[in-house]
Protein backbone atom coordinates (compact mmCIF):
# COMPACT_ATOMS: atom_id res chain seq x y z
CA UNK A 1 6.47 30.85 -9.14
CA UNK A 2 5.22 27.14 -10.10
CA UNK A 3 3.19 24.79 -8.03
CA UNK A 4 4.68 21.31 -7.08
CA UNK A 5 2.82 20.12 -9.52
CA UNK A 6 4.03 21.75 -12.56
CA UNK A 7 7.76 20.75 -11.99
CA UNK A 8 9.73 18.60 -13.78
CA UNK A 9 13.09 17.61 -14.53
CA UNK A 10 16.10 16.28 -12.90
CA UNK A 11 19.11 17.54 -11.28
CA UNK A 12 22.18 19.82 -12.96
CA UNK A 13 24.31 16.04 -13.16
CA UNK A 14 21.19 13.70 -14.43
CA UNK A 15 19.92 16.83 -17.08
CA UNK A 16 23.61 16.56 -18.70
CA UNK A 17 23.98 12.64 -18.66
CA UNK A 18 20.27 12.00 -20.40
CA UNK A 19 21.13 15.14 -22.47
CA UNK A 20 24.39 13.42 -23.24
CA UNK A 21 22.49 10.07 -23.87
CA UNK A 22 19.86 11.46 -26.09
CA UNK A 23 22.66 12.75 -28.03
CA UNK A 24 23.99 9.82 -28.43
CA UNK A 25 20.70 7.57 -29.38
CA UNK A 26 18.75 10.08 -30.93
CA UNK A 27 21.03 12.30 -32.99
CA UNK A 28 22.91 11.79 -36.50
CA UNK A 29 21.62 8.29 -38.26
CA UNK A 30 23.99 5.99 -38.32
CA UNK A 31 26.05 4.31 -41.26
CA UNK A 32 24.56 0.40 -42.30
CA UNK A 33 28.05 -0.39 -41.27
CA UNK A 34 28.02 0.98 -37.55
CA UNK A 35 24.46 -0.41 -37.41
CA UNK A 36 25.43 -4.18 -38.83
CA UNK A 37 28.17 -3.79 -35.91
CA UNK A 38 25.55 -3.04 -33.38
CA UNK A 39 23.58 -5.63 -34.09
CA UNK A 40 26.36 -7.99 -34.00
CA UNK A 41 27.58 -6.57 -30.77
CA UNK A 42 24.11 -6.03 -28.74
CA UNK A 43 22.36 -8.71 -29.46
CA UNK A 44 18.59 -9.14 -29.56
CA UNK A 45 18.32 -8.12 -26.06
CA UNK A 46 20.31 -4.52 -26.84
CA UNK A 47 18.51 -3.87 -29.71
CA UNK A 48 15.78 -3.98 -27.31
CA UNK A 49 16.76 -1.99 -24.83
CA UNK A 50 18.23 0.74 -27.72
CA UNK A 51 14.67 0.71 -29.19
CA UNK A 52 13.07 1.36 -25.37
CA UNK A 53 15.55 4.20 -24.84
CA UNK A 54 14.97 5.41 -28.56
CA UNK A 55 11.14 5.64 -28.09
CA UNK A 56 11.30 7.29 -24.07
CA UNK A 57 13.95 10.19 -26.08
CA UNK A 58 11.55 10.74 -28.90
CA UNK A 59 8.46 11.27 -26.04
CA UNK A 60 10.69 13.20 -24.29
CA UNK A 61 11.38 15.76 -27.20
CA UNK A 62 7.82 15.80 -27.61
CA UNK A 63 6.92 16.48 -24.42
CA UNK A 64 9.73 19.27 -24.11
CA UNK A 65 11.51 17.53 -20.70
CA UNK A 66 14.69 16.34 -19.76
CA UNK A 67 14.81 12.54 -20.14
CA UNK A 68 15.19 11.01 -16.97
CA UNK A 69 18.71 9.45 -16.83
CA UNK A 70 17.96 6.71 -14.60
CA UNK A 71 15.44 5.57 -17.17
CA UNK A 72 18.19 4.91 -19.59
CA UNK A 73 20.86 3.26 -17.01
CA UNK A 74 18.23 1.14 -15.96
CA UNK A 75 18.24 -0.97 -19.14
CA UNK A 76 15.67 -4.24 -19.34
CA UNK A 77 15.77 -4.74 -15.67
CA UNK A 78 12.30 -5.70 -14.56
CA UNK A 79 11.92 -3.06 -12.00
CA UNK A 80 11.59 0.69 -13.59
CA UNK A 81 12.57 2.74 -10.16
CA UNK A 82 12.18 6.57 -10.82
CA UNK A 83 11.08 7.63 -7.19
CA UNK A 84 12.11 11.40 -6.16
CA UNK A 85 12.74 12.03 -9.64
CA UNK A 86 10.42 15.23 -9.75
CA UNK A 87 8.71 14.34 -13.34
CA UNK A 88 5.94 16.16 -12.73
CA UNK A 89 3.05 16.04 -15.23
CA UNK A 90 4.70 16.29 -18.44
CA UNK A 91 7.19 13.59 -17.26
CA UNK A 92 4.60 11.49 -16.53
CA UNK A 93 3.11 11.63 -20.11
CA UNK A 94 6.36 11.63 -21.75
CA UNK A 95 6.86 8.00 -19.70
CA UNK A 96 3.67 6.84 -20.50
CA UNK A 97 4.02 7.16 -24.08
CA UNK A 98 7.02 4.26 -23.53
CA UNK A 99 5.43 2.54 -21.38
CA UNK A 100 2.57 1.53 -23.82
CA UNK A 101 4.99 -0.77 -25.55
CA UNK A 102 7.50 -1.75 -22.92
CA UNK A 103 7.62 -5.79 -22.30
CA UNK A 104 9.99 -5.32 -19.59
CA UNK A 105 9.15 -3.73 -16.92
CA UNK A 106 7.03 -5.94 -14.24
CA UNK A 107 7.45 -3.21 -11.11
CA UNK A 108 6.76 0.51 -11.65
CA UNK A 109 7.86 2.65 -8.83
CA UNK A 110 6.85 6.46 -9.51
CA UNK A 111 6.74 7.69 -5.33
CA UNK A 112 7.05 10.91 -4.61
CA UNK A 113 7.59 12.70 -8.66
CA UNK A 114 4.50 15.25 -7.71
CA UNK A 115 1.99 13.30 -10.93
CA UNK A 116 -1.07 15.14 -9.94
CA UNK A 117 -4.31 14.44 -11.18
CA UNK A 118 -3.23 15.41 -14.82
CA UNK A 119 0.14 13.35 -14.59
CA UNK A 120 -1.71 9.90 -13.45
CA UNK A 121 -4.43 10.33 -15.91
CA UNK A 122 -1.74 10.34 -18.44
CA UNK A 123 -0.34 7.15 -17.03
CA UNK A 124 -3.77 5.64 -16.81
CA UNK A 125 -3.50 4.69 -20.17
CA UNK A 126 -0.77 3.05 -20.02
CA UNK A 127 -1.51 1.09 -17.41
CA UNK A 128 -4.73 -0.30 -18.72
CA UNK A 129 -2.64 -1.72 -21.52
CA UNK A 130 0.32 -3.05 -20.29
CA UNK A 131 0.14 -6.46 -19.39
CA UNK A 132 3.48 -7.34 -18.36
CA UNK A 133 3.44 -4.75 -15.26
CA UNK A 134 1.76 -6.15 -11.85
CA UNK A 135 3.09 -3.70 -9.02
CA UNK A 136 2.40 -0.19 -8.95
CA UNK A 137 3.64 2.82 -6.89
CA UNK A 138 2.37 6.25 -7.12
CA UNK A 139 2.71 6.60 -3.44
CA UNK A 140 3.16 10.53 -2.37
CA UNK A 141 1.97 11.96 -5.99
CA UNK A 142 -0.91 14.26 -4.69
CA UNK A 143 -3.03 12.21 -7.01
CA UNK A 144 -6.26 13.83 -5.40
CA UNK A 145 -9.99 12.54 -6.74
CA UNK A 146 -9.38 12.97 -10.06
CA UNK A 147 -5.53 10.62 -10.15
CA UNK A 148 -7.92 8.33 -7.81
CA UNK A 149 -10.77 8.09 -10.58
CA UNK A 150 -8.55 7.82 -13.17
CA UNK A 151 -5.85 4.95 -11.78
CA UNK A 152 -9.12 2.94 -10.30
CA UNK A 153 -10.68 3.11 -13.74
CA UNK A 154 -7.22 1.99 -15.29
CA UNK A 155 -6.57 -0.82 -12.97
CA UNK A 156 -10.22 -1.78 -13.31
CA UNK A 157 -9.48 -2.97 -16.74
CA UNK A 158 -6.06 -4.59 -16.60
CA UNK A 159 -5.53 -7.83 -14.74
CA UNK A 160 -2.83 -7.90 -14.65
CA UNK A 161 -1.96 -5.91 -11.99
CA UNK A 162 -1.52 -7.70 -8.45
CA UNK A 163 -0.45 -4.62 -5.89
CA UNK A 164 -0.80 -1.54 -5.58
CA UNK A 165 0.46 1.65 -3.53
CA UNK A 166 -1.51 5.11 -3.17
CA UNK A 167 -0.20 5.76 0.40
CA UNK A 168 -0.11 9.84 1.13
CA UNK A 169 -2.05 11.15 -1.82
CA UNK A 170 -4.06 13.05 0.17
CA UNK A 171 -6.95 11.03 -0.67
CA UNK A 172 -10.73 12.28 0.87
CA UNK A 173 -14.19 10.82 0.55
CA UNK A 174 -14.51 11.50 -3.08
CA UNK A 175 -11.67 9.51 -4.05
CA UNK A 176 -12.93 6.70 -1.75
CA UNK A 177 -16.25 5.99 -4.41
CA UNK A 178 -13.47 5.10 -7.33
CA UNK A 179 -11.53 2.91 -4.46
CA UNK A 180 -14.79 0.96 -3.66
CA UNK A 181 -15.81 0.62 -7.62
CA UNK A 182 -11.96 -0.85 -7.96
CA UNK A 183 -12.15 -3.32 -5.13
CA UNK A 184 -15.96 -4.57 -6.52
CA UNK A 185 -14.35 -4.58 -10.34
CA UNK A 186 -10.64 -5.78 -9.88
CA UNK A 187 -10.33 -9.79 -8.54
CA UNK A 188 -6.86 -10.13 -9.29
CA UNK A 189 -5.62 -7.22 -7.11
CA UNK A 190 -4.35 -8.39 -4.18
CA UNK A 191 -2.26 -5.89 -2.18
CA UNK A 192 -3.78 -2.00 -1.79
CA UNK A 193 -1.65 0.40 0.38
CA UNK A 194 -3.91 3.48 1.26
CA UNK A 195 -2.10 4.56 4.15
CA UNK A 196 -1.30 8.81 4.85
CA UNK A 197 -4.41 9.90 3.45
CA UNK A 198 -8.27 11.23 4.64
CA UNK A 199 -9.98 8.62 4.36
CA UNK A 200 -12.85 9.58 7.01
CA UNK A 201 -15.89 8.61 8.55
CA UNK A 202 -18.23 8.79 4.83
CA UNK A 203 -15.13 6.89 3.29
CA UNK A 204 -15.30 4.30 5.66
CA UNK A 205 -18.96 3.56 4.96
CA UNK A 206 -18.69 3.98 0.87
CA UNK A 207 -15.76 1.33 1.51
CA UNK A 208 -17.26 -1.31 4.12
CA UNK A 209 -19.77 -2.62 1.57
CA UNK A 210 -16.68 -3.14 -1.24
CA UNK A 211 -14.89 -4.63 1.10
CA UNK A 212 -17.87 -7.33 1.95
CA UNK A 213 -17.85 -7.86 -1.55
CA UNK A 214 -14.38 -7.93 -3.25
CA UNK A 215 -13.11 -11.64 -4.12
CA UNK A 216 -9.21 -11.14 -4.07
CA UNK A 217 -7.45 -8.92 -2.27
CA UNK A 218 -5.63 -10.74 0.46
CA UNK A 219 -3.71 -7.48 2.08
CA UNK A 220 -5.00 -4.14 2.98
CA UNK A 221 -3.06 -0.87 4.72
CA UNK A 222 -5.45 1.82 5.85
CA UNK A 223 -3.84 3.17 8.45
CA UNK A 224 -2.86 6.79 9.07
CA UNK A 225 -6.22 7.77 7.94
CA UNK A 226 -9.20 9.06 9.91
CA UNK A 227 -11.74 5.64 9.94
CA UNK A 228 -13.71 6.70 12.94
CA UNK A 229 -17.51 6.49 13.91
CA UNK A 230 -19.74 5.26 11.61
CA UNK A 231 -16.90 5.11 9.03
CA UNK A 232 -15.47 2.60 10.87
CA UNK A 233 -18.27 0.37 11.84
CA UNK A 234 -19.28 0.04 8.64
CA UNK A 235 -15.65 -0.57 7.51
CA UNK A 236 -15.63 -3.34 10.23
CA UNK A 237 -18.85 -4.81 8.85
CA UNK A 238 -17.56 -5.55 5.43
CA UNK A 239 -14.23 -7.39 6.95
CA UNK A 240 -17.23 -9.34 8.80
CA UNK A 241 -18.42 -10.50 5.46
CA UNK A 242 -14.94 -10.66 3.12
CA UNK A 243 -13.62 -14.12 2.55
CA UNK A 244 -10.21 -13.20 1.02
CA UNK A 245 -8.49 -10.75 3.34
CA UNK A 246 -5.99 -12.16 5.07
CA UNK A 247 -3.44 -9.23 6.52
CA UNK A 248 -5.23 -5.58 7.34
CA UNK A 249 -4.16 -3.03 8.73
CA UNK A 250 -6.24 -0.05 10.35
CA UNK A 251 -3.33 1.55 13.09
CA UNK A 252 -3.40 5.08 13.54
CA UNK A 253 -7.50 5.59 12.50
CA UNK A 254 -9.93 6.59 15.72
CA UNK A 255 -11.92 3.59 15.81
CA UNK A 256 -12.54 3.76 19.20
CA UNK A 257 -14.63 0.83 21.42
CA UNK A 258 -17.79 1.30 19.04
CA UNK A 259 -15.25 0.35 15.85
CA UNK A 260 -13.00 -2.14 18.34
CA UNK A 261 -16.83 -3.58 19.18
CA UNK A 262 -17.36 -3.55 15.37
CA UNK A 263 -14.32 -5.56 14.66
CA UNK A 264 -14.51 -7.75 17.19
CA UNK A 265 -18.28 -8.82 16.15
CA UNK A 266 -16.12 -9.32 12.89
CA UNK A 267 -13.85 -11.91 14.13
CA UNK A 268 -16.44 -13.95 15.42
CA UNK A 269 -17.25 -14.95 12.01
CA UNK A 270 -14.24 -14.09 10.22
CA UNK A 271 -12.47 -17.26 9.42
CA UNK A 272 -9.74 -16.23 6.78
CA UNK A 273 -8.11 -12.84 8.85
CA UNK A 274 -4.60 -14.00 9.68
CA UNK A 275 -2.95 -10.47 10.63
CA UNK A 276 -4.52 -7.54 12.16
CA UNK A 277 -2.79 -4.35 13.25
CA UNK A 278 -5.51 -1.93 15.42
CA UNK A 279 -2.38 0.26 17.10
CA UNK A 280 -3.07 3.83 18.53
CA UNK A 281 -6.74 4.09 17.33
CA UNK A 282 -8.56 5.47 21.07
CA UNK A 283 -9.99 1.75 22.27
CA UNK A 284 -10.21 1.77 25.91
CA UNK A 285 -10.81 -1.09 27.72
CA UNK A 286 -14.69 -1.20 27.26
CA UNK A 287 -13.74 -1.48 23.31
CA UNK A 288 -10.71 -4.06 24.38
CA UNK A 289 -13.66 -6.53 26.41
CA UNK A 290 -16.05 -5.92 23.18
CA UNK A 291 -12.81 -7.26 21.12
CA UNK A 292 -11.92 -10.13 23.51
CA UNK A 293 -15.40 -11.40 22.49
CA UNK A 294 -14.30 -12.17 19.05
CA UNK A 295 -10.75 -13.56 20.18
CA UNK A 296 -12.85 -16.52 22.22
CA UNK A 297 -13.81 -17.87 19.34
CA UNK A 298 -11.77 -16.76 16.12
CA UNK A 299 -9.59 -19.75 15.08
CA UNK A 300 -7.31 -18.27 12.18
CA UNK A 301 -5.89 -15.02 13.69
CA UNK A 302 -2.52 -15.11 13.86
CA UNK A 303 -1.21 -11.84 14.67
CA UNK A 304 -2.86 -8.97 16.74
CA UNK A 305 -1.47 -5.53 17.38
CA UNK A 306 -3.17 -2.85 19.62
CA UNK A 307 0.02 -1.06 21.46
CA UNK A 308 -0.59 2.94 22.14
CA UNK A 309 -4.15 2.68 23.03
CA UNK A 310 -5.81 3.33 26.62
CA UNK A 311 -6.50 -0.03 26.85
CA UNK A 312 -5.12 0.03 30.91
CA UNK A 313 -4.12 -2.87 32.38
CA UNK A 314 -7.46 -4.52 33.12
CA UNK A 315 -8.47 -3.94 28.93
CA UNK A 316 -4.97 -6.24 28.06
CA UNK A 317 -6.24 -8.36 30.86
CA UNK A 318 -9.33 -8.84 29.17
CA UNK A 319 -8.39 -10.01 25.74
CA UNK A 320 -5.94 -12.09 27.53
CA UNK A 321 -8.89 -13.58 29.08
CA UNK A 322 -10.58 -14.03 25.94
CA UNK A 323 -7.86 -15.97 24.09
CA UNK A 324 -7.11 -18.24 27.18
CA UNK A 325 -10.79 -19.13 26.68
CA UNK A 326 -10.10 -19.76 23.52
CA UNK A 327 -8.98 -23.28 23.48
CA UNK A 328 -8.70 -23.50 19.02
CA UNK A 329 -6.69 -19.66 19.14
CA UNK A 330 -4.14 -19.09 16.22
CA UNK A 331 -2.40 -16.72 17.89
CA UNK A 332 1.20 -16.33 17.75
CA UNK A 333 1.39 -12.53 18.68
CA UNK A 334 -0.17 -10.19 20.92
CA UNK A 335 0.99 -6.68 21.21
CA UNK A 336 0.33 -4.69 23.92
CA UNK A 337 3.63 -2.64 23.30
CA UNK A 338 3.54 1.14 25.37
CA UNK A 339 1.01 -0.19 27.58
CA UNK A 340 1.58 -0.75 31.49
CA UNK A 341 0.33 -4.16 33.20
CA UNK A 342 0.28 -5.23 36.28
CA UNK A 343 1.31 -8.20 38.26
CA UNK A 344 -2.53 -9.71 37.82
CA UNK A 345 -1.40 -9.66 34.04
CA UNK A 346 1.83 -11.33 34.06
CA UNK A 347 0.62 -14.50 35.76
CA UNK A 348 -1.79 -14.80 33.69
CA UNK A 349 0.31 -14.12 30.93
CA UNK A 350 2.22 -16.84 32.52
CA UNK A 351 -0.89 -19.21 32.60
CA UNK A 352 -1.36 -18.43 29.34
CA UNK A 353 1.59 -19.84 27.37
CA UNK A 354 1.34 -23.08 29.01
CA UNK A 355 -1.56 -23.79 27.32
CA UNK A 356 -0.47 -21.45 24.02
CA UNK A 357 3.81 -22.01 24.02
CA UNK A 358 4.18 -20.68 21.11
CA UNK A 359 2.50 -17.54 21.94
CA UNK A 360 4.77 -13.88 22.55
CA UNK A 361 3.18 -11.54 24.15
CA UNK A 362 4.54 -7.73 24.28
CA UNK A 363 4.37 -5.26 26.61
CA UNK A 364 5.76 -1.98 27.96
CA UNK A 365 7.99 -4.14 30.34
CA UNK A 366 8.90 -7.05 28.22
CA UNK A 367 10.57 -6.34 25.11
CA UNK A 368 10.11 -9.98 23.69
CA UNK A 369 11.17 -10.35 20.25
CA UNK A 370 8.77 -12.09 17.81
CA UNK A 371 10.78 -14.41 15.83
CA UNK A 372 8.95 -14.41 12.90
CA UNK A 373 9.14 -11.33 10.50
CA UNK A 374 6.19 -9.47 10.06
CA UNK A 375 4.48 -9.22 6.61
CA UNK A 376 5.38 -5.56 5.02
CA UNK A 377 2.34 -3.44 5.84
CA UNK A 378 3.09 -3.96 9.73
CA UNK A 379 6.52 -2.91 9.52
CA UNK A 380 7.23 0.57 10.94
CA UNK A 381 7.36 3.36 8.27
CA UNK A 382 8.01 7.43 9.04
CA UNK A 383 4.84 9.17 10.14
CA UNK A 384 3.80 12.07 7.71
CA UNK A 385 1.40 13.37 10.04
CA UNK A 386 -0.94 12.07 12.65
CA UNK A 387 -4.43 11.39 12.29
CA UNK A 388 -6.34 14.55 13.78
C-alpha cells in the first residue's frame, strides 16, 4: 500500500476530461489549414494558452500522471488554483516543468496535494525563476525540513515573491534554521503564514534573532505552534527590535507570563506593531500586569487579542488600567472574549471610552461587534490540532 506521499492523480471524472484534453492538444498534428484557422480564431492570447496546455501535457507524459484537468480549464487566469488535487510528487514535477515558462500565473495555490519534501524541491526550481508569481501556497503538503530548506532557498533568490503560506507542514526546529536564513535573505517578502506546525521552544530562539533583523515582512501567523519558554522570549525579543512588522500573530503557542512579560517589554519600544493576536497561550494575570506595562506607553497598537487565557478578572482589569494610563493609545480593540469580569471592570470599561470613544472592548458578557474587518491572519480558521 502507498504512503500519502506517493499519490497522485485525480478523480475517475477529472482523469477522463484531461485524458480527453490531452487527446485533443497533444495527439495527431494538425493540417496548415486547421492551424491558419486557429490562429485566426484564438488570437495571440489562445495561442498562448494552447502553448501552456501543450507544454503541462508533454510534462505530464513524461512524468507518467494524469494531467490535472483544472490546469487546462483554468486558461491564462492569473490565479493557478489546484488545492486538494492529490498531485503528489510526480505531479508536482510534472507542474514545475510548466511553470518555468508560464507568464501568467501571479497566485499559485498548491494546499493540501501531499508535495513532500521531494515534490517541493521539484517546485523549488521553478519558483526561483519565475518572476511573474508573488503568492505562494503549499499550505498542508507535509513539506517537512527538507520542502522547508528547499522552498526557503528558492524564495531566497526570487524577489519577486511577496507572501507566502506553509501553515500545517508539520514543520519542527530543523526546518525553523531555513525559515530564519529566509527572513535575514528575502526583503521583499512580506506575508509568512506558519501556522499548524512545531515550531517549539529551540525554534523560537533560532527565529527571534531573524526576526530582529528582517527589513520587510509586515505580517506574520505563528500561531498553533508550540512558542513557549525560552522559545518565546527570545521570539518576543526580536519583535522588540523589528521595524517592519506590522500584524503578528502568536494565538494558540504557551507563552505564558514570562513570554506575555517578554512581549510586553516589546511594546514599550515597538513603534510600528499595529495588530497583535496573543489568544489562548496560558498568561495569567501576573503575565497580563507585565503586558499592561507595555500598553502605557505603546502609541501604534491598534488591535489586541488575548480571549481564552486565565487572565481572571483582575488580569483584564489590569491592562485596562494600563491603556487608560495611556493617554497617546492606538487602540481600537481589546479582546477579552471567554473571559468573565466583574462589575469593578465594566465601570471602568465605562471610564474608559470616554476618554478612548472609539475603543470596543469584548468580553464574555458583551458581544460587541468590531466594525472594522480584521486583517486575514486574525480571522478564525478550523483547528487541526491543539498545541500540546
Amino acid at each position: 500500500m502507498r504512503s500519502p506521499c506517493q499519490k497522485s492523480g485525480e478523480n475517475e471524472e477529472e482523469e477522463k476530461e484531461a485524458v480527453a484534453a490531452a487527446g485533443h492538444l497533444a495527439g495527431v498534428p494538425e493540417t496548415q489549414e486547421d492551424s491558419d484557422s486557429d490562429l485566426e480564431t484564438e488570437g495571440t492570447h489562445g495561442l498562448g494558452e494552447l502553448s501552456k496546455n501543450t507544454l503541462y501535457l508533454r510534462s505530464c507524459q513524461a512524468h507518467s500522471v494524469v494531467p490535472a484537468s483544472c490546469f487546462l480549464r483554468q486558461g491564462s487566469t492569473p490565479e493557478l488554483n489546484l488545492r486538494h488535487r492529490g498531485l503528489g510528487p510526480q505531479g508536482a514535477r510534472a507542474l514545475a516543468s510548466s511553470l518555468n515558462s508560464n507568464p501568467y500565473v501571479k497566485r499559485l495555490d498548491l494546499r493540501d496535494n501531499e508535495l513532500c519534501g521531494a515534490g517541493t524541491a521539484a517546485l523549488a526550481g521553478a519558483l526561483s525563476k519565475n518572476s511573474s508569481i508573488c503568492d505562494v501556497d503549499l499550505s498542508e503538503n507535509q513539506l517537512g525540513a527538507v520542502g522547508a530548506q528547499a522552498i526557503c532557498a528558492a524564495l531566497a533568490v526570487n524577489p519577486a515573491i511577496k507572501k507566502v503560506q506553509l501553515a500545517g507542514n508539520g514543520l519542527e526546529e530543523q526546518a525553523a534554521q531555513y525559515l530564519a536564513e529566509l527572513l535575514l535573505a528575502h526583503t521583499g517578502l512580506k506575508s509568512l503564514d506558519l501556522s499548524y506546525n512545531h515550531l517549539n521552544d529551540e525554534a523560537g530562539e533560532t527565529l527571534g534573532p531573524a526576526l530582529a533583523e528582517n527589513t520587510g515582512l509586515t505580517e506574520l501567523n505563528i500561531s498553533w505552534n508550540h512558542l513557549r519558554g525560552p522559545g518565546a522570549i527570545a521570539f518576543a525579543r526580536g519583535l522588540e527590535a523589528n521595524i517592519f512588522l506590522r500584524v503578528l500573530d502568536i494565538s494558540y503557542n504557551g507563552f505564558g507570563d514570562s513570554g506575555a512579560s517578554a512581549v510586553g517589554e516589546a511594546l514599550r519600544t515597538n513603534n510600528v506593531l499595529e495588530e497583535l493576536n496573543m489568544s489562548n497561550n496560558r498568561i495569567s494575570m501576573v503575565g497580563a500586569l507585565s503586558l499592561g506595562l507595555g500598553l502605557r506607553v505603546n502609541q501604534t497598537l491598534r488591535i489586541l487579542v488575548v480571549s481564552r487565557n486565565p487572565l481572571r478578572s483582575e488580569g483584564c482589569l489590569g491592562i485596562l488600567k494600563s491603556v487608560q494610563d495611556n493617554p497617546m493609545s492606538a487602540l481600537e480593540l481589546l479582546d477579552f472574549s471567554a473571559i468573565q469580569v466583574n462589575r469593578e471592570f465594566d465601570d471602568l470599561a465605562s471610564s474608559v471610552k470616554v476618554i478612548l470613544p472609539g475603543l470596543c472592548i469584548k468580553t464574555a458578557a458583551g458581544r460587541v461587534e468590531y466594525k472594522k474587518e480584521l486583517p486575514p491572519v486574525f480571522r478564525p480558521s478550523l483547528p487541526m490540532s491543539a498545541p500540546k
